[in-house]
Every structure is written in C-alpha cells, then in structure tokens.
C-alpha atoms as a PDB file:
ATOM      1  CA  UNK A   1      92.715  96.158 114.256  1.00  0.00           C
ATOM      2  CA  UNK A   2      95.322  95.999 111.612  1.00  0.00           C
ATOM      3  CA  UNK A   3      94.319  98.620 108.302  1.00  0.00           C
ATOM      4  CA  UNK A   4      93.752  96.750 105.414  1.00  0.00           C
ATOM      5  CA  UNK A   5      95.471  98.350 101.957  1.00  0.00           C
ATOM      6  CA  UNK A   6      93.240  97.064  98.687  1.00  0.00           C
ATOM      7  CA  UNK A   7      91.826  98.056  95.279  1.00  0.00           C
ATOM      8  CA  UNK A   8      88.763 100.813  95.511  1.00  0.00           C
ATOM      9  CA  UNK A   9      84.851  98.814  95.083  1.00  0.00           C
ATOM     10  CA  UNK A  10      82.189 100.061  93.712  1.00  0.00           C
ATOM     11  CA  UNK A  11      80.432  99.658  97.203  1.00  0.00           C
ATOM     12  CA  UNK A  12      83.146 102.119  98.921  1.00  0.00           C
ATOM     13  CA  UNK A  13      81.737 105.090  97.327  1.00  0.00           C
ATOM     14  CA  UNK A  14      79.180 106.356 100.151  1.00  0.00           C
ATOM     15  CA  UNK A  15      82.259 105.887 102.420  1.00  0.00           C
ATOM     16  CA  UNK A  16      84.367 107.722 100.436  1.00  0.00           C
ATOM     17  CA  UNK A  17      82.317 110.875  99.844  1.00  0.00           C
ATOM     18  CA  UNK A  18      81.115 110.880 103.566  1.00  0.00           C
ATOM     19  CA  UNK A  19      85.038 111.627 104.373  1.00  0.00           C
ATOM     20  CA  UNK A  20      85.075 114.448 101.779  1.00  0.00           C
ATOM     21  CA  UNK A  21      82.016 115.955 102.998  1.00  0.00           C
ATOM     22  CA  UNK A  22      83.901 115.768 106.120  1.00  0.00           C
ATOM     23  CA  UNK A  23      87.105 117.007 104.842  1.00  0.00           C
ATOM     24  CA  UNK A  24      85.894 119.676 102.913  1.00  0.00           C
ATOM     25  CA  UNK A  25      82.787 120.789 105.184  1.00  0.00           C
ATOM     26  CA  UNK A  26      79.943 121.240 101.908  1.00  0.00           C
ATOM     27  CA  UNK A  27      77.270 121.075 104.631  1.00  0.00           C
ATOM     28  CA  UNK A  28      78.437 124.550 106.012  1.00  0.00           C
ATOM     29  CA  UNK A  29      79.404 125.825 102.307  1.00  0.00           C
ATOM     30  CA  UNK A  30      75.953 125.485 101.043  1.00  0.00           C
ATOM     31  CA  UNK A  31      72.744 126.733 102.913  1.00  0.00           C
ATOM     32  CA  UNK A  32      71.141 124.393 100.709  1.00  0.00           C
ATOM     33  CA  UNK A  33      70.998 120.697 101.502  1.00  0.00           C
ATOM     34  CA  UNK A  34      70.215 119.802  98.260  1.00  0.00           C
ATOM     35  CA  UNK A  35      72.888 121.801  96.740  1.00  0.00           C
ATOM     36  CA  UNK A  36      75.829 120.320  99.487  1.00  0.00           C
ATOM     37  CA  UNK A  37      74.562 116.795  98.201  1.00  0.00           C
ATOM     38  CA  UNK A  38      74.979 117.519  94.723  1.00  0.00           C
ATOM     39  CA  UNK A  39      78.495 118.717  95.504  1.00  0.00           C
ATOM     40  CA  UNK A  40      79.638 115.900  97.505  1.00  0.00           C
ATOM     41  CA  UNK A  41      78.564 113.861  94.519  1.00  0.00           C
ATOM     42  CA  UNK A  42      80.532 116.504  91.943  1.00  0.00           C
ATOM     43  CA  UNK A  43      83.757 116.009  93.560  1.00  0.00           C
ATOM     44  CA  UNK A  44      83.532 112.416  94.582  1.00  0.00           C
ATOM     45  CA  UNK A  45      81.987 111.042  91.495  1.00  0.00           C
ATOM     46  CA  UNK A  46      83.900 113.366  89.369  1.00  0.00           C
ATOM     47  CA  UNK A  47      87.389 112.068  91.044  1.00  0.00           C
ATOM     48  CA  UNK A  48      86.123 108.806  91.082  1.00  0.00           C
ATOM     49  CA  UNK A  49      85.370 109.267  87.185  1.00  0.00           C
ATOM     50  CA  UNK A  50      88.656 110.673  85.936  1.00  0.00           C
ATOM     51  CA  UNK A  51      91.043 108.309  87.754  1.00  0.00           C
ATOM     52  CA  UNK A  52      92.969 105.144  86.508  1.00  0.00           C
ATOM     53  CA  UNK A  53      94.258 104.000  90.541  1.00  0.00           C
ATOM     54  CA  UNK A  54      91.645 103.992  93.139  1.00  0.00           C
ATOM     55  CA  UNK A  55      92.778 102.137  96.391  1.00  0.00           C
ATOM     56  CA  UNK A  56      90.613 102.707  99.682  1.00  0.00           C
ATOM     57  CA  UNK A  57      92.281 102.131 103.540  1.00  0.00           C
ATOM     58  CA  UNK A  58      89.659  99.992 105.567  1.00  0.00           C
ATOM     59  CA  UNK A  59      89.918  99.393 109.532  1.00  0.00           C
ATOM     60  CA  UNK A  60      87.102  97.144 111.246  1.00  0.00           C
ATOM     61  CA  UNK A  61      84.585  97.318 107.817  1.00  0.00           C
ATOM     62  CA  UNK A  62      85.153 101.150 107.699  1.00  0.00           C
ATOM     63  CA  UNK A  63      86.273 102.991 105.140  1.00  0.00           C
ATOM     64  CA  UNK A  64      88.736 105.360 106.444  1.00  0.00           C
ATOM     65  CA  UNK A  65      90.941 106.994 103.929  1.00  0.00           C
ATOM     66  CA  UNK A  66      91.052 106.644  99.953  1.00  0.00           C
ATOM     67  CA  UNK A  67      93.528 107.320  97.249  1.00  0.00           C
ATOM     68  CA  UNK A  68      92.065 108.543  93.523  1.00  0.00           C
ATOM     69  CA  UNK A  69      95.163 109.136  90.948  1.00  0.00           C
ATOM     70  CA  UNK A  70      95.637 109.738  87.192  1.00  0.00           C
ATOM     71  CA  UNK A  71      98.796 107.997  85.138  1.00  0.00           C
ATOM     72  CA  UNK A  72      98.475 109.609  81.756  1.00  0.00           C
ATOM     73  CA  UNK A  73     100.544 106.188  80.793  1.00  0.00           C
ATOM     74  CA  UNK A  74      98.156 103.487  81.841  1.00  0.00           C
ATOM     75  CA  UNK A  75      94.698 103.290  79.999  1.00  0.00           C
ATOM     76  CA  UNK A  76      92.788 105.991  80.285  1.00  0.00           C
ATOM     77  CA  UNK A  77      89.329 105.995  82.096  1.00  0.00           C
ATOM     78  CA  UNK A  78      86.318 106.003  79.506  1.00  0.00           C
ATOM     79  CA  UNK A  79      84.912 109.218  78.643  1.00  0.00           C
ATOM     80  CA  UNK A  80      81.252 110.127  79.971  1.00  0.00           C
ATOM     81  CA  UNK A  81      79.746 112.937  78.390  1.00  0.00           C
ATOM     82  CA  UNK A  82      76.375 111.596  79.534  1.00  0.00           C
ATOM     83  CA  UNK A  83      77.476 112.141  83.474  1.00  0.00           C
ATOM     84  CA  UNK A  84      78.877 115.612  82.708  1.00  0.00           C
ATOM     85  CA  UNK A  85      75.091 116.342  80.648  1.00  0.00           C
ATOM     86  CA  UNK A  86      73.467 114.526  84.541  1.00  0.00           C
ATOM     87  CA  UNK A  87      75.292 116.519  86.380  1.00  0.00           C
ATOM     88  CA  UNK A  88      74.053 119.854  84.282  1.00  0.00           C
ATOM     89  CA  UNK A  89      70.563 118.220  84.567  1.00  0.00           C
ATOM     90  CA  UNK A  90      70.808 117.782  88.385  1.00  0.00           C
ATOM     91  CA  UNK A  91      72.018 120.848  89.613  1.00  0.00           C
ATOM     92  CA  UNK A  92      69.127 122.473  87.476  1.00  0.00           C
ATOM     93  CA  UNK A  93      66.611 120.922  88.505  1.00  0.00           C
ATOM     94  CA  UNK A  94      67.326 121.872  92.241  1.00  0.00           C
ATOM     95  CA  UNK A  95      64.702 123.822  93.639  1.00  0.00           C
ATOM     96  CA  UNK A  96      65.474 127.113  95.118  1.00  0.00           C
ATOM     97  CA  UNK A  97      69.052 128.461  96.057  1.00  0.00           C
ATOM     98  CA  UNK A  98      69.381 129.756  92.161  1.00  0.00           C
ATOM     99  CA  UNK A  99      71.662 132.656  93.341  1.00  0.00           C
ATOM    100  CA  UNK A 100      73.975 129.651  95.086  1.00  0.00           C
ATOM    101  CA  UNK A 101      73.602 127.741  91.739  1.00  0.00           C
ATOM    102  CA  UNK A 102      74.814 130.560  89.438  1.00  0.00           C
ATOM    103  CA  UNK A 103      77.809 131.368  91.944  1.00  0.00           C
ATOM    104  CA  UNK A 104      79.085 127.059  92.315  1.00  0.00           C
ATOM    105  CA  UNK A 105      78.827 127.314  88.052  1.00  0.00           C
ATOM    106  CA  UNK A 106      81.041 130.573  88.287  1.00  0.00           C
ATOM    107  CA  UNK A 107      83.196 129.607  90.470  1.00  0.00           C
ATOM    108  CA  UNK A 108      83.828 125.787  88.879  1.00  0.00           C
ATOM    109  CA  UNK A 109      84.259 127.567  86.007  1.00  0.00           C
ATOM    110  CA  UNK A 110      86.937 130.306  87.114  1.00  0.00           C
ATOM    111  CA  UNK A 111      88.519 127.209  88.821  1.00  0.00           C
ATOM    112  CA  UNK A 112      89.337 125.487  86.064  1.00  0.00           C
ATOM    113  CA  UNK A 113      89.812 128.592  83.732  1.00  0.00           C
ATOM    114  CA  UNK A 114      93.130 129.660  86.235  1.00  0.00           C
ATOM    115  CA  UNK A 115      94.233 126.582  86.700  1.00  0.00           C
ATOM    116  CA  UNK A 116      94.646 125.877  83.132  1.00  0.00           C
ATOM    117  CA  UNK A 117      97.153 128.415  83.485  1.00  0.00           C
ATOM    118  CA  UNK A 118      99.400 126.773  85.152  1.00  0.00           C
ATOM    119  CA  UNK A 119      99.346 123.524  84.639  1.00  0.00           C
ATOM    120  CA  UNK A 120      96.918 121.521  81.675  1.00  0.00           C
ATOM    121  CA  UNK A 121      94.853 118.801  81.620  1.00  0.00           C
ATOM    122  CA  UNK A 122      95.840 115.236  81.548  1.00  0.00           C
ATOM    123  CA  UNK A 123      98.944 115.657  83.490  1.00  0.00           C
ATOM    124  CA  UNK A 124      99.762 112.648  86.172  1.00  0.00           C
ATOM    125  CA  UNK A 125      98.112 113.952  89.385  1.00  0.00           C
ATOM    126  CA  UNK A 126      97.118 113.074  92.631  1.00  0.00           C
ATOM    127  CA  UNK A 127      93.103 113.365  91.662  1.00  0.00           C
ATOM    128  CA  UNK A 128      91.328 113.184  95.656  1.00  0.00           C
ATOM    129  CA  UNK A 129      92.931 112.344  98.540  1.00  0.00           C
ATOM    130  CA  UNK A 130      91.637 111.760 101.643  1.00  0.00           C
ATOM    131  CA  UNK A 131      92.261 109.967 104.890  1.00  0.00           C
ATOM    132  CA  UNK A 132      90.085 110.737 108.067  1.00  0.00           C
ATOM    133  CA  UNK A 133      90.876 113.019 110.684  1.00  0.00           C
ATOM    134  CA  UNK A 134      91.103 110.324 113.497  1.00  0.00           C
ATOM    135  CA  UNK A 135      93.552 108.081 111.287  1.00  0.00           C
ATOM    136  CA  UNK A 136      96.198 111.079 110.377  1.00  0.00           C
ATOM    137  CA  UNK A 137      99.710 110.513 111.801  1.00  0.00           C
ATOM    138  CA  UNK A 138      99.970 106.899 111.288  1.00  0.00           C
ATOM    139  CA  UNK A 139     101.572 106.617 107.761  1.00  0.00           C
ATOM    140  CA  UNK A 140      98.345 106.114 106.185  1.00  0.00           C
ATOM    141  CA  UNK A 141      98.412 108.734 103.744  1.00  0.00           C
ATOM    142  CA  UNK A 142     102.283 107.647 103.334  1.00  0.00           C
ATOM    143  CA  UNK A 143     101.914 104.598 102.232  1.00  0.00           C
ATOM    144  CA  UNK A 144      98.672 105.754  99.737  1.00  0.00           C
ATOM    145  CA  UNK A 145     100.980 108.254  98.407  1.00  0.00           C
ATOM    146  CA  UNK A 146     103.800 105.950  97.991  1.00  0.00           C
ATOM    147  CA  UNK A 147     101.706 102.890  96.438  1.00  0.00           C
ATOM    148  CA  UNK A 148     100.767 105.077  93.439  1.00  0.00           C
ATOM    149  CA  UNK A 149     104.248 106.435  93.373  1.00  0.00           C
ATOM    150  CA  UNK A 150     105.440 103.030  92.996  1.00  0.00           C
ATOM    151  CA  UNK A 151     102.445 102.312  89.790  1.00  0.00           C
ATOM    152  CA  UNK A 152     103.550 105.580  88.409  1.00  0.00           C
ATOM    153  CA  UNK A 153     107.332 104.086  88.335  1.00  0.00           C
ATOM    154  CA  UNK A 154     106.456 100.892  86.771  1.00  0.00           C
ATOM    155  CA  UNK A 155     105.311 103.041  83.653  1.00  0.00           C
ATOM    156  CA  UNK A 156     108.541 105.347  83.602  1.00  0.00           C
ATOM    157  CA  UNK A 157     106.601 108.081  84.951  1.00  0.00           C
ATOM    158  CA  UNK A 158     108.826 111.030  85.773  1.00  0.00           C
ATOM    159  CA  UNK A 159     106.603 113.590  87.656  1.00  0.00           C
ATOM    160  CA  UNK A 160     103.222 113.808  89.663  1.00  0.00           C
ATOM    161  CA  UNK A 161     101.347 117.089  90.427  1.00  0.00           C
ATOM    162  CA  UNK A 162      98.634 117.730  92.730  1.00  0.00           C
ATOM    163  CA  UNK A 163      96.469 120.506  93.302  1.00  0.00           C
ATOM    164  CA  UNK A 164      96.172 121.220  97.172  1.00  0.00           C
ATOM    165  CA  UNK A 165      95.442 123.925  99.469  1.00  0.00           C
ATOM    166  CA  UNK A 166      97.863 126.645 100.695  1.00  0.00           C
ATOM    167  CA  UNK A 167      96.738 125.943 104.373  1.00  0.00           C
ATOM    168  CA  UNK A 168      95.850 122.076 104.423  1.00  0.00           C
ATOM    169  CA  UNK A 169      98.169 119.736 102.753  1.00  0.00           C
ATOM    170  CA  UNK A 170     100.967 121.440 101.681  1.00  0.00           C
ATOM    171  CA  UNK A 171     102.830 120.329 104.617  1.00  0.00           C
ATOM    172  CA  UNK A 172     102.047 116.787 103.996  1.00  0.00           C
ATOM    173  CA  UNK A 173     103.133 117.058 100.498  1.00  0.00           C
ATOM    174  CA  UNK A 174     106.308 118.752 100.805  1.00  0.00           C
ATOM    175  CA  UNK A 175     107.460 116.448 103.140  1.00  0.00           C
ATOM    176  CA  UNK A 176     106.938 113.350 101.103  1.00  0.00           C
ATOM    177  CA  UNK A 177     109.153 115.269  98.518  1.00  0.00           C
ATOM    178  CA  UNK A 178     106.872 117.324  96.492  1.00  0.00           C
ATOM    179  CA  UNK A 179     108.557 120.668  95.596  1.00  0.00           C
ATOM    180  CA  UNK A 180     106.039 124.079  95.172  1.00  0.00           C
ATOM    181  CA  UNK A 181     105.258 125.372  91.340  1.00  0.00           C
ATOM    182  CA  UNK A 182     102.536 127.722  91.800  1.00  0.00           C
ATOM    183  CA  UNK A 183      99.577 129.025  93.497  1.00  0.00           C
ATOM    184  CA  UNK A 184      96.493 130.473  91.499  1.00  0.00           C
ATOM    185  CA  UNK A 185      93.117 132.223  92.552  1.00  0.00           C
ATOM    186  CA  UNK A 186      89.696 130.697  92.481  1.00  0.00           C
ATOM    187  CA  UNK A 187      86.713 131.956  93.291  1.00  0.00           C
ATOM    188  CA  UNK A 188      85.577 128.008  94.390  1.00  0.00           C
ATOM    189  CA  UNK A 189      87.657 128.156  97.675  1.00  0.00           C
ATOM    190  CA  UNK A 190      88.471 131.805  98.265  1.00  0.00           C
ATOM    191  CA  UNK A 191      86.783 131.669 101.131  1.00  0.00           C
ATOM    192  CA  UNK A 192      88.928 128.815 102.596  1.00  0.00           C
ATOM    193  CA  UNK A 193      92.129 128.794 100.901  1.00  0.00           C
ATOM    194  CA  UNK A 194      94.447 129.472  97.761  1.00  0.00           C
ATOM    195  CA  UNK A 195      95.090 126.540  95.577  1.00  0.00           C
ATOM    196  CA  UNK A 196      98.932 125.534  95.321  1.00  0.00           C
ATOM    197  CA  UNK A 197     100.162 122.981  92.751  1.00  0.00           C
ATOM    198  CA  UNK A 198     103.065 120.618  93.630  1.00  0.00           C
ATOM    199  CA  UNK A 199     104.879 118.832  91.268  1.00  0.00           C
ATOM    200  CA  UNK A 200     106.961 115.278  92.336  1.00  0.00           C
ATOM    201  CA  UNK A 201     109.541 114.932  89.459  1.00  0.00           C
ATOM    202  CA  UNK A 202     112.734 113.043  88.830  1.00  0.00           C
ATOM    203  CA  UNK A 203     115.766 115.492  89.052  1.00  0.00           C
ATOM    204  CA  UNK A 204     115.945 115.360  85.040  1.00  0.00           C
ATOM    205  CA  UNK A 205     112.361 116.477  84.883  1.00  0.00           C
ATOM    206  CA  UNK A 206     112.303 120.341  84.829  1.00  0.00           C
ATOM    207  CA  UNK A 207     109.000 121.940  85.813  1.00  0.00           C
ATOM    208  CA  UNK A 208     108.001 125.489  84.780  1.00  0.00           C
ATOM    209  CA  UNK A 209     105.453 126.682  86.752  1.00  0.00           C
ATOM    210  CA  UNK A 210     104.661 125.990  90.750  1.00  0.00           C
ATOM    211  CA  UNK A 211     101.952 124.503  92.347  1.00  0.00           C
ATOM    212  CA  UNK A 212     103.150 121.602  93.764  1.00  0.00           C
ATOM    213  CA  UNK A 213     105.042 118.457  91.965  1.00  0.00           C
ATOM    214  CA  UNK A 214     107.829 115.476  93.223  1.00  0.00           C
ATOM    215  CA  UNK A 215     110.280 113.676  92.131  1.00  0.00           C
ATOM    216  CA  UNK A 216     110.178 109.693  91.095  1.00  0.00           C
END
C-alpha cells in the first residue's frame, strides 16, 4: 500500500513515541518501567513541543516514520513553562529508582550544558526524526528530510543543524548533504554513542563549529 505524506495529528502521538522507544531502546536504559515511560514522554512530547513542522509517514493506518523540525523564521511554538514544571512534578513523584532519577537529571543537564557549546539554542534544526526499522531504504526519510528542506527555503533559510549520533545517522545525514561541525560528550548517551552536530548550509553560509549542518 502506497505511504501516505501529511501534516502530524494530535492522535499520532502514541505512534510516534512507540517508534522512539523503539529507536532509542528506553525499556533496556531504565530498570524502571516507570522511569522508561516518563522518558519516552520527555523526548517525544518535548520534540513534539519545541517544533514549528511536524509531518508523520502513514502505511495501512500505521504510523511509520515522523518528521519534528524547528524554522527559527516561521512562528515560533508557544512557550510552556507549565509542561517543563509537569515534567519536574512527574519524574518526582516516581516511586523508587531515586539513584536512576538523580543520574537522567545529571545527565539532561550535562547534555544540554556541552551542547551549548557548540551550537545555541534556537538555531533551525532537525528536532526528532524517526522512521521505523522495517521502512528504512525506501526514500522515506528522504523525502521527510527534503519536505522541510523545501519549508525552510520558502523562508530564505540558509542552514539546518541536527544533533545525531556518531554511530546511527551520520551516514544518512551526510549523504543527503549535511557536512560534520562537531562532536561533544554527554553523559545522557555515553553509553551508546557520542553526539555529532551537522550543519546543512548554503555555500555563503560559513559554520564555525562541527556537529553536523547542510547546505540549502
């Protein structure tokens, strides 16, 4: 059956965080159910949250690959202090598993602490990106990628970044055109990989650090 390209619902969202539990494995992470919920929910939501294009892949009713992007020229997505303050809440009031609790909070923070060292906030970025395993190879994640390349154009946007890992996507990435600007340590995925940030920018658009970036 034919995939069908369209705007991100409301109603995708369980979809869309079952493929990044499934992409990023939070159910062997965390020992504690609870606490692998609550992160599913942090990244999903969170990406969900902070992003101005959301388009979702469907094949046969299913929800098999999404695309969550930032263009710091289009309007902005509303500011929610009072999710930020729920998501405090939440992961305190999970019972148990306070050691696993303190080390997440550590290592979100140390996260975001070295990665503001390379690149700042606000920037237009590839937010969460994922398409499932058994839909990979068939231009899926092409066309996402090239859909918000397109949106980013129609507002003179000159260069994307995106935050990926140094043994996952990179390949994907540098193939579509993204060139390398840096890699940084973080204590959230040390144990899986070393975040790299490409940058996609127009060949008057310099870039001065190196995680990964491309050209429009």
């Amino acid at each position: 059956m034919e995939d069908i390209f369209r705007e991100y619902k409301k109603s995708d969202y369980v979809q869309c965080e079952e493929l990044v539990s499934q992409a990023w494995g939070f159910d062997y992470i965390f020992s504690s159910e609870s606490l692998s919920t609550f992160a599913k929910y942090l990244y999903t939501k969170g990406a969900v949250m902070s992003s101005n294009y959301k388009m979702v892949v469907e094949n046969q009713g299913q929800v098999v690959g999404f695309f969550y992007g930032f263009n710091e020229r289009a309007k902005k997505p509303a500011k929610n202090l009072l999710f930020r303050l729920y998501l405090f809440i939440r992961l305190m009031s999970i019972k148990g598993s306070s050691l696993e609790k303190k080390t997440l909070l550590e290592a979100l923070s140390n996260h975001q602490k070295n990665r503001l060292t390379v690149v700042e906030n606000g920037k237009n970025e590839i937010v969460l990106f994922v398409v499932s395993k058994d839909y990979q190879r068939k231009g899926i994640g092409k066309k996402l990628w090239f859909g918000f390349k397109e949106y980013c154009i129609e507002y003179g946007v000159k260069s994307v970044i995106v935050e990926t890992n140094k043994l996952g996507a990179s390949r994907f990435y540098e193939k579509v055109g993204f060139k390398h600007l840096s890699d940084f340590d973080s204590l959230e995925c040390q144990r899986f990989f070393v975040p790299r940030f490409f940058d996609f920018s127009s060949a008057r658009s310099r870039c001065s650090f190196s995680n990964f970036a491309g050209a429009i």
